[in-house]
Protein backbone atom coordinates (compact mmCIF):
# COMPACT_ATOMS: atom_id res chain seq x y z
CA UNK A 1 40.68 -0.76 42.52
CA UNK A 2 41.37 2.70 44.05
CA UNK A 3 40.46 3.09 47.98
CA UNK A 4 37.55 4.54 48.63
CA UNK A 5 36.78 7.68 51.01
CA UNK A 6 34.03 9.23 52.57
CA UNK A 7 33.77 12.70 53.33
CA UNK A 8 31.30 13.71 56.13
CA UNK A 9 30.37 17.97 55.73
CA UNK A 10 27.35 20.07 55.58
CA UNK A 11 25.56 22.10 52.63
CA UNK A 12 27.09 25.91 52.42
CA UNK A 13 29.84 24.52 54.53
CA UNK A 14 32.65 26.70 53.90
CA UNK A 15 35.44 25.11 55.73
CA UNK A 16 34.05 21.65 54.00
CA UNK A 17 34.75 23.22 50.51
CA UNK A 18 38.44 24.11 51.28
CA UNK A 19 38.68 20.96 52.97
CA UNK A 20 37.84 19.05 50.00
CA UNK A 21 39.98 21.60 47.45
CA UNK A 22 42.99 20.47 49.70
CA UNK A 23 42.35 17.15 49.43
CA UNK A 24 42.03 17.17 46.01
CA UNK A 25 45.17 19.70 44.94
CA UNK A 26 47.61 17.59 47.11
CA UNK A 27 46.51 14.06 45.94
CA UNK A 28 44.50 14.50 42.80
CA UNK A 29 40.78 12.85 42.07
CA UNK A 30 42.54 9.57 40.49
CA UNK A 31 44.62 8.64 43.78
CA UNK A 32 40.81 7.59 45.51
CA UNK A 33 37.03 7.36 44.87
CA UNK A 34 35.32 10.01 47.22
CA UNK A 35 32.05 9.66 48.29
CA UNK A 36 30.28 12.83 49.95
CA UNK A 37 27.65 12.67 52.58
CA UNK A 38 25.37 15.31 54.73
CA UNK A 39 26.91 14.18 58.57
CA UNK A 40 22.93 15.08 59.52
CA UNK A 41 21.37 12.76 56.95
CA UNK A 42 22.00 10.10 60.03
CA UNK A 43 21.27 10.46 63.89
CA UNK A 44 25.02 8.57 64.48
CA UNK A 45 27.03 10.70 61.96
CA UNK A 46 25.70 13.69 63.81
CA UNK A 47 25.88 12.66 67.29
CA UNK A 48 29.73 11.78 66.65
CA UNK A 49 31.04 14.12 64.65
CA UNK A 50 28.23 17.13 64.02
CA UNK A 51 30.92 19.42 65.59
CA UNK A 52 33.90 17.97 64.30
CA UNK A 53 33.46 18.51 59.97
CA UNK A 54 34.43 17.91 57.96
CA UNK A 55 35.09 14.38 58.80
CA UNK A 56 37.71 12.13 55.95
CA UNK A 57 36.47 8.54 56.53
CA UNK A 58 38.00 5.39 55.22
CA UNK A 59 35.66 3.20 53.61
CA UNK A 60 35.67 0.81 57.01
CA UNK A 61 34.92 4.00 59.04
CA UNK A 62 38.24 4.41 60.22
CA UNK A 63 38.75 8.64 60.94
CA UNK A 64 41.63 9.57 58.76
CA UNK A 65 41.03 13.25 59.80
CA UNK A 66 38.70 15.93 60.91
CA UNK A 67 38.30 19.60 60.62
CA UNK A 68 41.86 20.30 58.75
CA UNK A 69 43.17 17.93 56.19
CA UNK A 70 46.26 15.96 57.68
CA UNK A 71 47.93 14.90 54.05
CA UNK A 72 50.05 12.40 55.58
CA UNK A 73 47.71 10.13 57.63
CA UNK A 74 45.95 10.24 54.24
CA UNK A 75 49.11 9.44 52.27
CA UNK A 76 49.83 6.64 54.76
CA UNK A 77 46.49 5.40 54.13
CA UNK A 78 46.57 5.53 50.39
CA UNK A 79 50.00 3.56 50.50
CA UNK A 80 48.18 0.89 52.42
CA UNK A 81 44.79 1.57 52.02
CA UNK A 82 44.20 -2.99 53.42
C-alpha cells in the first residue's frame, strides 16, 4: 500500500502548481497516493495554514512541508512512511 499525502493549495494558485510539478518530477506519481484539497473548504485548514500553501500533509496530519517542497523530509517520510 503506497503512503498517502495530502496537499493543501488554492484554485489559480500558481506557486501550488509548481509545488506539485516538483513533487511529482523528483519522486514520481507511483512513490505515493496524493490527495488534493481547497485549504478554505474548512474553517481549521484555513485558520492554520491559509498563509502558509501550499501545505504537503501526511495522511495523520503530520506537516511534511509548506510553501517550497523540502524533497528530503519527504524522502524520509516515504522510507518510513509508519
Amino acid at each position: 500500500m503506497k503512503p498517502r499525502l495530502l496537499l493543501l493549495s488554492r484554485p489559480e494558485c500558481e506557486l501550488c502548481e509548481d509545488f506539485e510539478f516538483a513533487l511529482m518530477t523528483e519522486f514520481g506519481a507511483s512513490a505515493f497516493e496524493l490527495e488534493r484539497a481547497d485549504v478554505d473548504s474548512r474553517p481549521d485548514w484555513q485558520t492554520r495554514y491559509g498563509l502558509k500553501i501550499p501545505v504537503l500533509l501526511t495522511a495523520a496530519g503530520e506537516v511534511l512541508c509548506s510553501v517550497r517542497l523540502d524533497a528530503e523530509a519527504v524522502a524520509d517520510f516515504l522510507k518510513n512512511p509508519g
